[in-house]
N, C-alpha and C. Protein backbone atom coordinates (compact mmCIF):
# COMPACT_ATOMS: atom_id res chain seq x y z
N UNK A 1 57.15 -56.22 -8.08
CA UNK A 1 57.04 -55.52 -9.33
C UNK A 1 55.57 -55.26 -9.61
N UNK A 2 55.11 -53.68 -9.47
CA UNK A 2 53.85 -53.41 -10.21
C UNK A 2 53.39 -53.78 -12.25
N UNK A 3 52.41 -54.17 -11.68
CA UNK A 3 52.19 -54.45 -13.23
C UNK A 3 51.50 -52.74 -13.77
N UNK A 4 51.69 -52.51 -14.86
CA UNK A 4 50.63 -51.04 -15.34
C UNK A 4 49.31 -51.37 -14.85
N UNK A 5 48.60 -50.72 -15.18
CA UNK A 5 46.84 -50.79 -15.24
C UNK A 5 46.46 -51.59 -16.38
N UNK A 6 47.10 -51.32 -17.64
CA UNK A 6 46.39 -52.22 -18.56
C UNK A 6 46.17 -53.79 -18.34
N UNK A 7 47.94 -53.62 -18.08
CA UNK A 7 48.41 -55.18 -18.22
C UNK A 7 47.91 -55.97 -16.98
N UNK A 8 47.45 -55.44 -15.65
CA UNK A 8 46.57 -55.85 -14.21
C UNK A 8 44.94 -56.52 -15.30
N UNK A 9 44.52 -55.32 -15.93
CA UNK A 9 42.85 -55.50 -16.33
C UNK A 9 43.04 -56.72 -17.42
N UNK A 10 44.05 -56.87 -18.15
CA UNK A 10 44.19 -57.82 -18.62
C UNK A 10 44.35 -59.96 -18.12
N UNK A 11 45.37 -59.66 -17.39
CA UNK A 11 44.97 -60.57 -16.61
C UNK A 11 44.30 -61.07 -15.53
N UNK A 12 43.60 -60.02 -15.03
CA UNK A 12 42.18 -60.17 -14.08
C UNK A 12 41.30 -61.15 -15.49
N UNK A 13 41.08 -60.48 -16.49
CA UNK A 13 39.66 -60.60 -17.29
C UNK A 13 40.49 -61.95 -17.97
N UNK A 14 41.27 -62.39 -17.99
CA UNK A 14 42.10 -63.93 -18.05
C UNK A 14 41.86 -64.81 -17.00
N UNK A 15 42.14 -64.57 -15.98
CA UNK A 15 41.90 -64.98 -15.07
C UNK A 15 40.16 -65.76 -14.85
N UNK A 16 39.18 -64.70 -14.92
CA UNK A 16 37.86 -64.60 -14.59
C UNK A 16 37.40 -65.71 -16.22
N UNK A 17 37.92 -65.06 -17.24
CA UNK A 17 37.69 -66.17 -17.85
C UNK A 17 38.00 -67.50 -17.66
N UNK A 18 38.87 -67.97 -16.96
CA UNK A 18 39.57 -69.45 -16.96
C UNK A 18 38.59 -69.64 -15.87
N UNK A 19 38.52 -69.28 -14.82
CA UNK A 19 37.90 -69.75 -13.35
C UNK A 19 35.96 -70.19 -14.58
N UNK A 20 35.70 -69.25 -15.43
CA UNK A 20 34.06 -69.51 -16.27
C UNK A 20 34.60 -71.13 -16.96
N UNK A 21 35.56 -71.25 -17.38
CA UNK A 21 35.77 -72.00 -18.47
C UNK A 21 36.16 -73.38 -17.02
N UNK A 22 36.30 -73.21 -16.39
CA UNK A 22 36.67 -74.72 -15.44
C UNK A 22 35.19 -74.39 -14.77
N UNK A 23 34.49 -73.53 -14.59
CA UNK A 23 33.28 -74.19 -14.18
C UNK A 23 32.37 -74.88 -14.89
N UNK A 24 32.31 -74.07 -16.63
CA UNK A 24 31.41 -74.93 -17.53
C UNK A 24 32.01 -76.56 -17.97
N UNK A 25 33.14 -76.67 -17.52
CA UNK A 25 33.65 -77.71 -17.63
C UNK A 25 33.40 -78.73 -16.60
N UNK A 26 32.87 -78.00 -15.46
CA UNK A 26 33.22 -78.61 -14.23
C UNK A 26 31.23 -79.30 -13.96
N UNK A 27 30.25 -78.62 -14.49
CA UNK A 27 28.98 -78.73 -14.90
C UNK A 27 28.79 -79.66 -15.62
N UNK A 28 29.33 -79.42 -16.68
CA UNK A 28 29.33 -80.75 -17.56
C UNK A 28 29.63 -82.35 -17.22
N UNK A 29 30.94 -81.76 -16.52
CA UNK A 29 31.32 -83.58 -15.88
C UNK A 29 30.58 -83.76 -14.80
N UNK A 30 29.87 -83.05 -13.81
CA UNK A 30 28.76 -83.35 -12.89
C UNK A 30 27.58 -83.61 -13.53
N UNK A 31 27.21 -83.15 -14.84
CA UNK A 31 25.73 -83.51 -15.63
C UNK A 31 25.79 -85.12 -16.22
N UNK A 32 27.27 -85.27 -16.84
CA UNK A 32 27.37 -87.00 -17.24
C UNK A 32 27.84 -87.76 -16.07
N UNK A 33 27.92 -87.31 -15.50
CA UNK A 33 28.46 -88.48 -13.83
C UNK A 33 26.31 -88.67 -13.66
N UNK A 34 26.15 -87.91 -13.14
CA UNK A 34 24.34 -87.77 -12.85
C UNK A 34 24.08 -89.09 -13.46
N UNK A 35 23.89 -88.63 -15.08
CA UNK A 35 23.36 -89.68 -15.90
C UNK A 35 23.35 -90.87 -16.05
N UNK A 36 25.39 -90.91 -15.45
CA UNK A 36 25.62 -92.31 -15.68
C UNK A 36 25.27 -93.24 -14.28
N UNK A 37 25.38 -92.06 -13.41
CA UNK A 37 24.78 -92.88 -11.86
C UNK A 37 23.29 -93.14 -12.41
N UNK A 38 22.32 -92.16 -13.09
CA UNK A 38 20.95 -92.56 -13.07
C UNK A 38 21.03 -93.97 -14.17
N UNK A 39 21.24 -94.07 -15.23
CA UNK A 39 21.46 -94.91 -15.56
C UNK A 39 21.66 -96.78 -15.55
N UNK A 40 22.44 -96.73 -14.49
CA UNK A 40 22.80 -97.63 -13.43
C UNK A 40 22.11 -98.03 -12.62
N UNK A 41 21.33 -96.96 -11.59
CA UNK A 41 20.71 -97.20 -11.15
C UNK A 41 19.18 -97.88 -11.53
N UNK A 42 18.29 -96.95 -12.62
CA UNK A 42 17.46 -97.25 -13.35
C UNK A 42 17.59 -98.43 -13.98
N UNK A 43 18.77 -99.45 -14.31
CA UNK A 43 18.79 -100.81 -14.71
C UNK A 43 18.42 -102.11 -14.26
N UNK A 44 18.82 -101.35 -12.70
CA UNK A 44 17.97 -102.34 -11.53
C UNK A 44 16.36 -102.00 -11.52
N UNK A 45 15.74 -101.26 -12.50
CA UNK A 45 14.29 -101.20 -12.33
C UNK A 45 13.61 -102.29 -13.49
N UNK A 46 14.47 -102.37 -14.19
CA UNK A 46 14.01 -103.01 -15.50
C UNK A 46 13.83 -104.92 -15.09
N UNK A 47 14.17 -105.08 -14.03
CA UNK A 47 14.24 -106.80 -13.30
C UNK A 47 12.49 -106.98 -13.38
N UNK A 48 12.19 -105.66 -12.73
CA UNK A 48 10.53 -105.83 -12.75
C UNK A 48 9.52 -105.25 -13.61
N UNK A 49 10.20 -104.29 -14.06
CA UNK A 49 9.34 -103.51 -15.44
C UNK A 49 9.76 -103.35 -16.67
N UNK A 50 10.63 -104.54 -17.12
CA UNK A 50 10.68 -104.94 -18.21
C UNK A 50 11.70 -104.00 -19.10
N UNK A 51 12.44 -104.97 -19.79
CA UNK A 51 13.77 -104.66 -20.39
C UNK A 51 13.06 -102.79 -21.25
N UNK A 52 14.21 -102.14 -21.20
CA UNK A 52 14.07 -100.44 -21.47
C UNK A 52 12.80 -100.32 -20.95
N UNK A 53 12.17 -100.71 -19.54
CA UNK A 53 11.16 -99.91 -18.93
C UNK A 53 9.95 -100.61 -19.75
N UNK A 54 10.05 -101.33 -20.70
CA UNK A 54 8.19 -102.35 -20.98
C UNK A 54 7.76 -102.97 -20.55
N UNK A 55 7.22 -103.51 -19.48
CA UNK A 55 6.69 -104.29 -18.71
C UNK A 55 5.65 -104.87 -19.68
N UNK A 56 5.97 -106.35 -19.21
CA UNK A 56 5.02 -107.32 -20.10
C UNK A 56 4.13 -107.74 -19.23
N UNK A 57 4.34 -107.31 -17.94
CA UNK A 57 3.19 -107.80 -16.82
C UNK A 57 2.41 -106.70 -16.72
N UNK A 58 1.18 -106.98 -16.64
CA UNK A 58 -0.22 -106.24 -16.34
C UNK A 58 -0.08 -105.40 -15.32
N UNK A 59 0.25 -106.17 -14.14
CA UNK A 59 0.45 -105.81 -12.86
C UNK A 59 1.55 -104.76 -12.42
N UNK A 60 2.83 -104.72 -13.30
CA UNK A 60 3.61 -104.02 -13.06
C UNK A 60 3.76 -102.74 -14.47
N UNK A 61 3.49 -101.57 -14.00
CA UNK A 61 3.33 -100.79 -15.13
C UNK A 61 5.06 -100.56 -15.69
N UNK A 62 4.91 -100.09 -16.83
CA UNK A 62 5.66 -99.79 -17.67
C UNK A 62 6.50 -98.27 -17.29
N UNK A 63 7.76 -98.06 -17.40
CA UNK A 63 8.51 -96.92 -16.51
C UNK A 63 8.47 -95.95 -18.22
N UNK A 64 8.58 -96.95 -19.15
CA UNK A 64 8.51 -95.98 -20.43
C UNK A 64 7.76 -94.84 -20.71
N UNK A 65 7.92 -93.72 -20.87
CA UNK A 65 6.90 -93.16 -21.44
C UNK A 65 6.65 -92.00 -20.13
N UNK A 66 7.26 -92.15 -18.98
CA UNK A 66 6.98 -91.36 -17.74
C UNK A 66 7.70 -89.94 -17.79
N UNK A 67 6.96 -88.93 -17.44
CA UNK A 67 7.54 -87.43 -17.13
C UNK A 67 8.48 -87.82 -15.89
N UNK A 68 9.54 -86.96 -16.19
CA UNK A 68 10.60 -86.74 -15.05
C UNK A 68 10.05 -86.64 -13.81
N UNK A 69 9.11 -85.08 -13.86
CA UNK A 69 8.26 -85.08 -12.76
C UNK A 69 7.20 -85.87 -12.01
N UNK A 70 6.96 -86.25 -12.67
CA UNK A 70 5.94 -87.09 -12.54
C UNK A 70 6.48 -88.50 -11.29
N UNK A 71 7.54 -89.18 -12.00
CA UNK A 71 7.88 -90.18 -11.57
C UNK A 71 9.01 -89.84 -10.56
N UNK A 72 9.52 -88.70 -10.68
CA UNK A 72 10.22 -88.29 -8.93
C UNK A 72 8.65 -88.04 -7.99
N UNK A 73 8.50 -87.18 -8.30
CA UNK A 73 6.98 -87.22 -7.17
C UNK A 73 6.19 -88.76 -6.74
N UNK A 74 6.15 -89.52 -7.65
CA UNK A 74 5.73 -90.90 -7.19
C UNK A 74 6.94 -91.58 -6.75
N UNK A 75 8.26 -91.62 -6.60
CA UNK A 75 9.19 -92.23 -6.02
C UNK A 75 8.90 -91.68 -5.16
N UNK A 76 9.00 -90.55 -4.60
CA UNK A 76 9.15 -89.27 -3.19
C UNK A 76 7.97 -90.09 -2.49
N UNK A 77 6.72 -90.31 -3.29
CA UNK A 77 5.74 -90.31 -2.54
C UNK A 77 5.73 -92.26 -1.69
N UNK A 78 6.46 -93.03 -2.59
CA UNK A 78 6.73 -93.98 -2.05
C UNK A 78 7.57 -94.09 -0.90
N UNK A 79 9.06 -93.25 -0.73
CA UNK A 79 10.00 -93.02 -0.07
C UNK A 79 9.01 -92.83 1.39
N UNK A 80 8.38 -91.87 1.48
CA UNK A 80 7.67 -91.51 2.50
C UNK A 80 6.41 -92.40 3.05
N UNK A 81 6.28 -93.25 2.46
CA UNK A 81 4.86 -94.26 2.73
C UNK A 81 4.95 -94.94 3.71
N UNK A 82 4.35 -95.49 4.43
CA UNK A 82 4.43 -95.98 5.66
C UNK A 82 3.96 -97.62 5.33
N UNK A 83 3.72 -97.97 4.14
CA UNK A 83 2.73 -99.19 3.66
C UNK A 83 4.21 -100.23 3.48
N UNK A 84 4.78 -100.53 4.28
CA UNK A 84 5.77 -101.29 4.31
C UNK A 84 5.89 -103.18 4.03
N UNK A 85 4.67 -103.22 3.64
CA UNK A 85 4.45 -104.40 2.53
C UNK A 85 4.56 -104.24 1.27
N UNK A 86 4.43 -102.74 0.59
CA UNK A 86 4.82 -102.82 -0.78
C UNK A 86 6.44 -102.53 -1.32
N UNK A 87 6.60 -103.49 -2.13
CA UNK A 87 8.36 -104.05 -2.76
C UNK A 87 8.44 -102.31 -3.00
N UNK A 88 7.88 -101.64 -3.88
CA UNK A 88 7.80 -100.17 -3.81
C UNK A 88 8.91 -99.36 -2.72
N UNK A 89 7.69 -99.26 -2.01
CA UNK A 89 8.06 -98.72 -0.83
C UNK A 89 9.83 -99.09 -0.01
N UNK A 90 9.97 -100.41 -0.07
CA UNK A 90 11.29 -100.73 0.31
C UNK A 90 11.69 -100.37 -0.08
N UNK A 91 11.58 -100.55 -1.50
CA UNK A 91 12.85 -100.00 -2.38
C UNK A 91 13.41 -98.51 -1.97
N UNK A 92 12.17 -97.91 -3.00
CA UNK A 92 12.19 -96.31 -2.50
C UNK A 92 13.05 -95.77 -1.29
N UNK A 93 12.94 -96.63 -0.08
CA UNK A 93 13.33 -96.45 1.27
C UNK A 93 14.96 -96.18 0.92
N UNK A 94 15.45 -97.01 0.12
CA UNK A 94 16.66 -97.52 -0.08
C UNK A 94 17.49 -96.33 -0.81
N UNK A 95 16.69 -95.44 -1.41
CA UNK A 95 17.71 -94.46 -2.36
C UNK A 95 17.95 -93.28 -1.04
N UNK A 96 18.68 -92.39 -1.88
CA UNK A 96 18.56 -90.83 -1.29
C UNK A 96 17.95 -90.31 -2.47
N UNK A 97 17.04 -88.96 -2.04
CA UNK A 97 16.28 -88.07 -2.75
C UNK A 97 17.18 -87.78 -4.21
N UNK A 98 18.62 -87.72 -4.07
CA UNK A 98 18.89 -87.24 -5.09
C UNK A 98 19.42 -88.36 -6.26
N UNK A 99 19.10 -89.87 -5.55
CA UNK A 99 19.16 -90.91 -6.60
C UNK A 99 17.94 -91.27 -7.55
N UNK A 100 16.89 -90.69 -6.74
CA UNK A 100 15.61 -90.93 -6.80
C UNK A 100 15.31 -90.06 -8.02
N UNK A 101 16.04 -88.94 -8.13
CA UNK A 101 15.90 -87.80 -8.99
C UNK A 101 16.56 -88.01 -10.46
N UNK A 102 17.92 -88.56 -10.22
CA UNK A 102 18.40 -89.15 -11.30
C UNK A 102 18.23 -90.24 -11.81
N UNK A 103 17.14 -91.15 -10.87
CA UNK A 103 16.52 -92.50 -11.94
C UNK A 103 15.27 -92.09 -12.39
N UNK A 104 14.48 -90.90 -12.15
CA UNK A 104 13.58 -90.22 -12.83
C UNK A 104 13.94 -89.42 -14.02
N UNK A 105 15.12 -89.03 -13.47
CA UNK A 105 15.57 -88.21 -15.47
C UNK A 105 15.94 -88.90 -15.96
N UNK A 106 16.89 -90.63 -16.15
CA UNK A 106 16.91 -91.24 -16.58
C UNK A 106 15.46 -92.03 -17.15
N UNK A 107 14.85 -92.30 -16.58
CA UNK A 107 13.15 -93.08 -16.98
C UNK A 107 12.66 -92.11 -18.30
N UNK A 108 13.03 -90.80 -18.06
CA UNK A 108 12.03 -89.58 -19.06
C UNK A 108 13.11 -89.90 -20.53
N UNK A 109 14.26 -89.96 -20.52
CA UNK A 109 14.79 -90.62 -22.03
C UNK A 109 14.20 -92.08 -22.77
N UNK A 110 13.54 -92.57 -21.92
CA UNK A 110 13.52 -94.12 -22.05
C UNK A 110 12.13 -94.23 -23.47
N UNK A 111 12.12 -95.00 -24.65
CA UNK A 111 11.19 -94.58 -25.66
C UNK A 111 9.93 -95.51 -25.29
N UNK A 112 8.94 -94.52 -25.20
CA UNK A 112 7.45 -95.29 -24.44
C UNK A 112 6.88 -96.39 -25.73
């Protein structure tokens, strides 16, 4: 059974809407999954830099207060280091790039 022309353009532009509406849906639950993996992850940073990222030790700086960018580029730059005596560096070793990314956007909410 042919549909008319109207009633085709009609449910095409139904269609195209639903496929928009399960992707902005589908964005969203990949943006709070992110968070909640960064999250998680970033909790295991706080053992050494101090509960929400304050470090009360001298020695170990404070994650509070850090640009997103900033602190993926210094993870990245640890990931890649060859100085395999610093706890750093292991660590770093230990993520993938894109965990590394989401415990950096997690760090940039954190109140300095």
């Amino acid at each position: 059974m042919r549909l008319p022309m109207q009633d085709y353009c009609q449910w095409r532009s139904l269609g195209i809407l639903s496929v928009g509406v399960l992707l902005l849906c589908f964005g969203h639950l990949c943006q709070a999954q992110e968070m909640t993996i960064g999250r998680s992850l970033v909790a295991g940073c706080f053992t050494c830099h101090g509960d929400g990222g304050h470090s009360q030790d001298k020695t170990i700086p404070s994650l509070a207060g850090w640009k997103e960018s900033a602190l993926f580029e210094r993870l990245m730059a640890y990931q890649r280091s060859n100085q395999s005596a610093e706890i750093m560096v292991q660590l770093a070793k230990g993520y993938s790039e894109s965990q590394l990314r989401a415990i950096a956007h997690s760090v940039q909410s954190l109140k300095p």
